[in-house]
N, C-alpha and C. Protein backbone atom coordinates (compact mmCIF):
# COMPACT_ATOMS: atom_id res chain seq x y z
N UNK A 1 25.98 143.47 177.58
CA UNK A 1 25.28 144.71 177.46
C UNK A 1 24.32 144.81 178.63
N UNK A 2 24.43 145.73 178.90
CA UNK A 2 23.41 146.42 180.20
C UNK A 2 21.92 146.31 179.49
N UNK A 3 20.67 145.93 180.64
CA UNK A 3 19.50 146.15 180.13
C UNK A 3 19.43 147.73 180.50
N UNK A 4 19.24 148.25 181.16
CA UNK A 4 19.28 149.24 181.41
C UNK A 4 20.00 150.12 180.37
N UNK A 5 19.78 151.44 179.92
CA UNK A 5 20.71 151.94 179.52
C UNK A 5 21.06 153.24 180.68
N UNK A 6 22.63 153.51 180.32
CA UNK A 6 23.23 154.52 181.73
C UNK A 6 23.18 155.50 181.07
N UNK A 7 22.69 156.33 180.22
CA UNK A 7 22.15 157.75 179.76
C UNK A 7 20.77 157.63 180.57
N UNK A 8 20.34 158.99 180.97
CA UNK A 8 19.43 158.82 181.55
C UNK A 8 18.30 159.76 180.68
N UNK A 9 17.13 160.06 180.68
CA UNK A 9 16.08 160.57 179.65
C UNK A 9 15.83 161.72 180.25
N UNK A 10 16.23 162.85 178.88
CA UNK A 10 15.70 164.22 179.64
C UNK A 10 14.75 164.51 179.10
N UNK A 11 14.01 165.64 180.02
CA UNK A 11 12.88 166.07 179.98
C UNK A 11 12.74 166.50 178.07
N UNK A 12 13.27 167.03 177.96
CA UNK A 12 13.40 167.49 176.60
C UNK A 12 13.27 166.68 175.37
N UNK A 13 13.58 164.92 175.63
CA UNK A 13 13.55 164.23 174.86
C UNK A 13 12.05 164.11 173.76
N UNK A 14 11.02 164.44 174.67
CA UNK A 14 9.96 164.40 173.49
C UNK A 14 9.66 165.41 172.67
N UNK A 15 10.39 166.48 173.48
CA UNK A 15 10.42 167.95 172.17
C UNK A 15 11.56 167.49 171.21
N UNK A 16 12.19 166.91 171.25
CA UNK A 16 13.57 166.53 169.91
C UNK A 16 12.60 165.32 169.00
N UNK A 17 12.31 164.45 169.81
CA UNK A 17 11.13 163.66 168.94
C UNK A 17 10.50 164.18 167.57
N UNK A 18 9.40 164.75 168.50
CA UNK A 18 8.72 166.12 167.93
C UNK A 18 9.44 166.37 166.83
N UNK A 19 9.95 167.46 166.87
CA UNK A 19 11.09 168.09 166.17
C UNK A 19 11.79 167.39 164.87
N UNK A 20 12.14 166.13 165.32
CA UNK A 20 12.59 165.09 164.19
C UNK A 20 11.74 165.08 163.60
N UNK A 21 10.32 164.40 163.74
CA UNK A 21 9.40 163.96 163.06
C UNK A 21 8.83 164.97 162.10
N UNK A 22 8.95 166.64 162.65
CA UNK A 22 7.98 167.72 161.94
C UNK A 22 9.06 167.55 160.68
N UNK A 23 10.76 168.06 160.87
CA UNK A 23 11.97 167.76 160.33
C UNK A 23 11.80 166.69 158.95
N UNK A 24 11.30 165.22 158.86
CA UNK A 24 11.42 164.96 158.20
C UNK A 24 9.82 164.49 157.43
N UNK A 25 9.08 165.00 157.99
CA UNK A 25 7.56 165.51 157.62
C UNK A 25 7.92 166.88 156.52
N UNK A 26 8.43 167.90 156.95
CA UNK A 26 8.23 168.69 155.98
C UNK A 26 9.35 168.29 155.39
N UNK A 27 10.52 167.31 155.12
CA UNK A 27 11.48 166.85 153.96
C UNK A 27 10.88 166.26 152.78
N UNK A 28 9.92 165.70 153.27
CA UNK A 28 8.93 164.57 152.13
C UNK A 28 7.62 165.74 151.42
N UNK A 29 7.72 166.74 152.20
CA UNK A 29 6.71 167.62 151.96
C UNK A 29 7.00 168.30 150.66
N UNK A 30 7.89 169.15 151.04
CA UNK A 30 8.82 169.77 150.38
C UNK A 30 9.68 168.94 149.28
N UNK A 31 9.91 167.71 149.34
CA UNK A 31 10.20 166.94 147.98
C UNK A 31 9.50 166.92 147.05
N UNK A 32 8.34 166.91 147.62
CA UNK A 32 7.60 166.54 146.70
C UNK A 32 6.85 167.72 145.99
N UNK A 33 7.08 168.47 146.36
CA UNK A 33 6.45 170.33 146.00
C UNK A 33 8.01 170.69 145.13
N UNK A 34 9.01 170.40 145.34
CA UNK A 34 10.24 170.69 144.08
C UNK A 34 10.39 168.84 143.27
N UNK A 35 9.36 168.31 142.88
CA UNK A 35 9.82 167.15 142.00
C UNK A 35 10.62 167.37 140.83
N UNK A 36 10.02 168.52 140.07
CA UNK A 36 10.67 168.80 139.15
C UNK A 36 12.01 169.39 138.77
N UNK A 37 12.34 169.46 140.14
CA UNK A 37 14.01 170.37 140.11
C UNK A 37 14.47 168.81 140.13
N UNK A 38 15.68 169.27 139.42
CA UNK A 38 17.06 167.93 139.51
C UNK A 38 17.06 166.85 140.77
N UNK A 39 16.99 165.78 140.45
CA UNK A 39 17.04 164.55 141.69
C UNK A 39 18.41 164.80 142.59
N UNK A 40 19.32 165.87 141.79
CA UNK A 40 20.26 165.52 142.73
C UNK A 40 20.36 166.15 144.01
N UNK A 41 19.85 167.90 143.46
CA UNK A 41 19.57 168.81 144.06
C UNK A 41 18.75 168.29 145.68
N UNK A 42 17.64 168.05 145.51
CA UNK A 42 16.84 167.19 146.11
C UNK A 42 17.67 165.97 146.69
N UNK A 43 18.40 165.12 146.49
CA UNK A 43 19.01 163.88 147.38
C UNK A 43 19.91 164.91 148.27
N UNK A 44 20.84 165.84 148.01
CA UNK A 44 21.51 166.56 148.71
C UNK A 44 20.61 167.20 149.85
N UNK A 45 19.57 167.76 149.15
CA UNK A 45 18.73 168.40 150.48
C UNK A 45 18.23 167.52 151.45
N UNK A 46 17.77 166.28 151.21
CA UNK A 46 17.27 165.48 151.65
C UNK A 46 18.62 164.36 152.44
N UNK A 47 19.98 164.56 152.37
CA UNK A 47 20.96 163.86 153.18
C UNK A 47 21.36 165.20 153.79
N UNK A 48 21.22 166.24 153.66
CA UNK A 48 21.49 167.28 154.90
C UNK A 48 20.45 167.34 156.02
N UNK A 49 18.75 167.07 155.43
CA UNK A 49 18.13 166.60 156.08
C UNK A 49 18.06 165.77 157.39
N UNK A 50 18.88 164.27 156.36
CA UNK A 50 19.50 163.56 157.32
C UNK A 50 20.13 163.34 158.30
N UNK A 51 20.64 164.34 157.89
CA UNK A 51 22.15 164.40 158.85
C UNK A 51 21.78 165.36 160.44
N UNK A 52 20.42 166.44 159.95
CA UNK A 52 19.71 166.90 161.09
C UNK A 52 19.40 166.29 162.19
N UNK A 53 18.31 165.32 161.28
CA UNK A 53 17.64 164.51 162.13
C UNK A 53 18.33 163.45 163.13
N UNK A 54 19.91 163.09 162.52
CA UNK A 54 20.44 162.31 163.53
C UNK A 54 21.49 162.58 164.64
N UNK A 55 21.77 164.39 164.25
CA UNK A 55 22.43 164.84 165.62
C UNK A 55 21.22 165.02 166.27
N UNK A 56 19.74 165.33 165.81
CA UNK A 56 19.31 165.99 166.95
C UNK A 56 18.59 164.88 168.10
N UNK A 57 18.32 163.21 166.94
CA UNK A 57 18.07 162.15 167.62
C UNK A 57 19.27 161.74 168.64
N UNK A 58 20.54 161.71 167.71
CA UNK A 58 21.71 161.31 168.94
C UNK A 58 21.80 161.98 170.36
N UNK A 59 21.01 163.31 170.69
CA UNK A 59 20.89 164.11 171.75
C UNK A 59 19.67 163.28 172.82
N UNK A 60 19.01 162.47 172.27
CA UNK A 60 17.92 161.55 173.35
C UNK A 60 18.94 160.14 173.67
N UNK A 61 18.15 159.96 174.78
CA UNK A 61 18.36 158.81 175.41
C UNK A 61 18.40 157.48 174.74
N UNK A 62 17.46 157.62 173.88
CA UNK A 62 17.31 156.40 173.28
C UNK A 62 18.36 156.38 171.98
N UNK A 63 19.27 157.53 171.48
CA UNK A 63 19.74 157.54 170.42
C UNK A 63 21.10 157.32 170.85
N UNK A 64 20.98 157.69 172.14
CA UNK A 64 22.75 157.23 172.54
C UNK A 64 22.87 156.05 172.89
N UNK A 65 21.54 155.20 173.43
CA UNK A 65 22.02 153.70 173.76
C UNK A 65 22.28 153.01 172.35
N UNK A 66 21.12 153.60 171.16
CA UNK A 66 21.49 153.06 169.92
C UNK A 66 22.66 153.07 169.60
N UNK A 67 23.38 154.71 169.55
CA UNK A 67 24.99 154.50 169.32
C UNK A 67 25.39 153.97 170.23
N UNK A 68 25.34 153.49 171.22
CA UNK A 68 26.04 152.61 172.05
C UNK A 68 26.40 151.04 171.50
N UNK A 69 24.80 150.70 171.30
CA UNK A 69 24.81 149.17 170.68
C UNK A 69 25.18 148.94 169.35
N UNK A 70 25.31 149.91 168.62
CA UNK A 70 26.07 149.71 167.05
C UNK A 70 27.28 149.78 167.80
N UNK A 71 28.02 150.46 168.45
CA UNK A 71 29.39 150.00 168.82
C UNK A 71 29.79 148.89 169.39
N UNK A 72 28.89 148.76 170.13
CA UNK A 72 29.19 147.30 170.38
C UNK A 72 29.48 146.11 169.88
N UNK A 73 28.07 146.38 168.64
CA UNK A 73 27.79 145.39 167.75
C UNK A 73 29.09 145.36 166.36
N UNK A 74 29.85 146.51 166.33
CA UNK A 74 30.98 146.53 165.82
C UNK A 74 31.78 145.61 166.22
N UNK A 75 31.91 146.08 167.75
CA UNK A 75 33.01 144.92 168.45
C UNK A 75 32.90 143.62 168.18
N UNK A 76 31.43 143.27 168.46
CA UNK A 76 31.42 141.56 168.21
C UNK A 76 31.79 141.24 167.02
N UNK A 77 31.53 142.58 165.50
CA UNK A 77 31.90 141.97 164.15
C UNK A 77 32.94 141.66 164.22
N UNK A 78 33.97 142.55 164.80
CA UNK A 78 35.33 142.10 164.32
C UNK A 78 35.67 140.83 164.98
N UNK A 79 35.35 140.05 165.97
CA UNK A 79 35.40 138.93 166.68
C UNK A 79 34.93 137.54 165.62
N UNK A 80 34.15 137.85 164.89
CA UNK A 80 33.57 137.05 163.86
C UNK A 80 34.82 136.56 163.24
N UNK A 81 34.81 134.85 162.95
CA UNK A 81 35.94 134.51 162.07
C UNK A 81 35.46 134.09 161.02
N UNK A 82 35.71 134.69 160.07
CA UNK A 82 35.09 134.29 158.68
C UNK A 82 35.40 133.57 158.20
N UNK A 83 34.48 132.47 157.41
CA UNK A 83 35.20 131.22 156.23
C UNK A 83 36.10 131.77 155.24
N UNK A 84 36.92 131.11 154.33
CA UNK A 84 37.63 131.50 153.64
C UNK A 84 37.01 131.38 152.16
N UNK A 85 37.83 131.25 151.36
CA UNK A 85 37.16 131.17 149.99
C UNK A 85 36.79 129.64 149.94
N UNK A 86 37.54 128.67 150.17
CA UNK A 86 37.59 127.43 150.04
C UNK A 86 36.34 126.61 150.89
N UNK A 87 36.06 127.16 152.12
CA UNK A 87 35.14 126.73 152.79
C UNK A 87 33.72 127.58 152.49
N UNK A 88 33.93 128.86 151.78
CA UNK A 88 32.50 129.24 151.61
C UNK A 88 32.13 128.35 150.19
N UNK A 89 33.03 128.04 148.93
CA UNK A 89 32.87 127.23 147.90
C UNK A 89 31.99 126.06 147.96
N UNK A 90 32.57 125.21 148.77
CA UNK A 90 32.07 124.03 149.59
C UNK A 90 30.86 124.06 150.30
N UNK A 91 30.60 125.00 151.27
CA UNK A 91 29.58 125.38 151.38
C UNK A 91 28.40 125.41 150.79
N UNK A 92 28.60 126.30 149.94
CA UNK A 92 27.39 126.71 148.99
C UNK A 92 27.08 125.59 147.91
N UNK A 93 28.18 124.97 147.72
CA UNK A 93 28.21 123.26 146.43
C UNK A 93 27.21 122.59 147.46
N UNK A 94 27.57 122.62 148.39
CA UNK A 94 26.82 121.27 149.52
C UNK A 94 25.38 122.27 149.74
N UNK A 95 24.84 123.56 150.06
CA UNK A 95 23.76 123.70 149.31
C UNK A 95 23.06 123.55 148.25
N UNK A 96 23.82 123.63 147.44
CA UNK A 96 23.43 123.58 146.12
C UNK A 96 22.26 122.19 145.84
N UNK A 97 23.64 121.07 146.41
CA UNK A 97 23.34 119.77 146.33
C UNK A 97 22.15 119.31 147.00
N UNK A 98 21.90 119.84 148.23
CA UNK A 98 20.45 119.39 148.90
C UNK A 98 19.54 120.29 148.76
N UNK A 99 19.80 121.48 147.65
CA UNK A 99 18.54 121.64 147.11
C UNK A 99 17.59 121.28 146.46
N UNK A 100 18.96 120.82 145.35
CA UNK A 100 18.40 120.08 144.25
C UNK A 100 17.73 118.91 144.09
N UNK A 101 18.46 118.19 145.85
CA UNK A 101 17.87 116.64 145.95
C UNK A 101 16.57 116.82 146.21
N UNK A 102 16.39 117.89 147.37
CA UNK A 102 14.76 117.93 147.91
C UNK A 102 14.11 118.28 146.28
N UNK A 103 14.70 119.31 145.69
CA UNK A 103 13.62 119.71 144.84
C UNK A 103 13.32 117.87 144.21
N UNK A 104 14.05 117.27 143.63
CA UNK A 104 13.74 116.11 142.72
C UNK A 104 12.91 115.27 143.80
N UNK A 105 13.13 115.22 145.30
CA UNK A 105 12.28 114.04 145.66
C UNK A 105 10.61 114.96 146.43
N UNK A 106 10.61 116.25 145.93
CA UNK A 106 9.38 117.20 146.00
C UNK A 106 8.49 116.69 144.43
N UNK A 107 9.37 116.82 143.58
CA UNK A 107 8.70 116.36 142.34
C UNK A 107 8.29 115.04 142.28
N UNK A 108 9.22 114.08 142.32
CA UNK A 108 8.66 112.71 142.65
C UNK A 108 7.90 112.41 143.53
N UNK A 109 7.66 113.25 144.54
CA UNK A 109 6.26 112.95 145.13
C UNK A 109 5.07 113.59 145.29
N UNK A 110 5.07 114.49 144.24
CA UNK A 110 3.80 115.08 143.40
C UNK A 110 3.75 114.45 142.39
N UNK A 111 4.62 114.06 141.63
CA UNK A 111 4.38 113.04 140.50
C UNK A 111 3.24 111.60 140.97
N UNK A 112 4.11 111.30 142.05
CA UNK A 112 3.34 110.17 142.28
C UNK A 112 1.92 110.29 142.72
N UNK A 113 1.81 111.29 143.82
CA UNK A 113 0.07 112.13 144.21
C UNK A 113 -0.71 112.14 143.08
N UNK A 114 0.02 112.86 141.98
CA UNK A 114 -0.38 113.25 140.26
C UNK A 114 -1.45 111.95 140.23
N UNK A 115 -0.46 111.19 139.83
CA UNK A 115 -0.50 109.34 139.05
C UNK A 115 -1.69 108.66 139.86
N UNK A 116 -1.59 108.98 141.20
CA UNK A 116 -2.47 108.44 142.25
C UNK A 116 -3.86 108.97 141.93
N UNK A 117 -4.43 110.51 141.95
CA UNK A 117 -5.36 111.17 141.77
C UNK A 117 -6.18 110.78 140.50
N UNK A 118 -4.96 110.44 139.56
CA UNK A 118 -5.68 110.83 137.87
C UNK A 118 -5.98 108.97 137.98
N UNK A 119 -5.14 108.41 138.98
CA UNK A 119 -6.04 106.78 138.75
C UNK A 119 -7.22 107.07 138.81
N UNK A 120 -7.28 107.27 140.44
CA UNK A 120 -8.78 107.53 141.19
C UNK A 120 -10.09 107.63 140.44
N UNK A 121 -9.70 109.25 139.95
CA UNK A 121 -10.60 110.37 139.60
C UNK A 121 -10.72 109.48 138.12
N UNK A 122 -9.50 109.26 137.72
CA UNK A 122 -10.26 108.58 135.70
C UNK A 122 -9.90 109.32 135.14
């Protein structure tokens, strides 16, 4: 990945900013002035909302390198080789197991601090 990103920043980008922010300023505004209408009514308004705010972010500079790097970051997922069932099983048993050990030798040596203190102290 480029440090740089090759979109370049237009002038305009801090009026879309702007714009987003008033956008989902008066979404929360306005939610909260119809509470009492149906939640669903309201989630719908509020994912059309959504959906505003991220063509009009995808139009800045900074929203296209983002979609840039989620694509990317796609690419590398699929490159990922995943464990299977058998090796994530195993896995997680062999966590399991040195959890449990630390936890018992965490206890046994507060036990013993315990035993030590209550000599001391009487």
């Amino acid at each position: 990945m480029n440090a740089k990103a090759e979109t370049t920043a237009s002038k305009l980008d801090p009026f879309k900013w702007i714009v987003a922010v008033a956008i989902v300023g008066g979404g929360v505004y306005v939610n909260a002035m119809y509470a009492a209408e149906p939640f669903l009514y309201r989630l719908i308004a509020g994912l059309a909302l959504g959906a505003v705010v991220a063509f009009i972010l995808m139009q800045t500079a900074q929203g296209q390198s983002t979609w840039k790097l989620a694509k990317e970051a796609n690419v590398e997922i699929r490159k990922v080789v995943w464990p299977n069932r058998t090796e994530t099983t195993q896995t997680t048993l062999i966590v399991v197991v040195v959890v449990l050990l630390v936890a018992l030798m965490l206890w046994g040596l507060d036990s013993g601090v315990s035993w030590i203190v209550q000599g001391v102290i009487g």
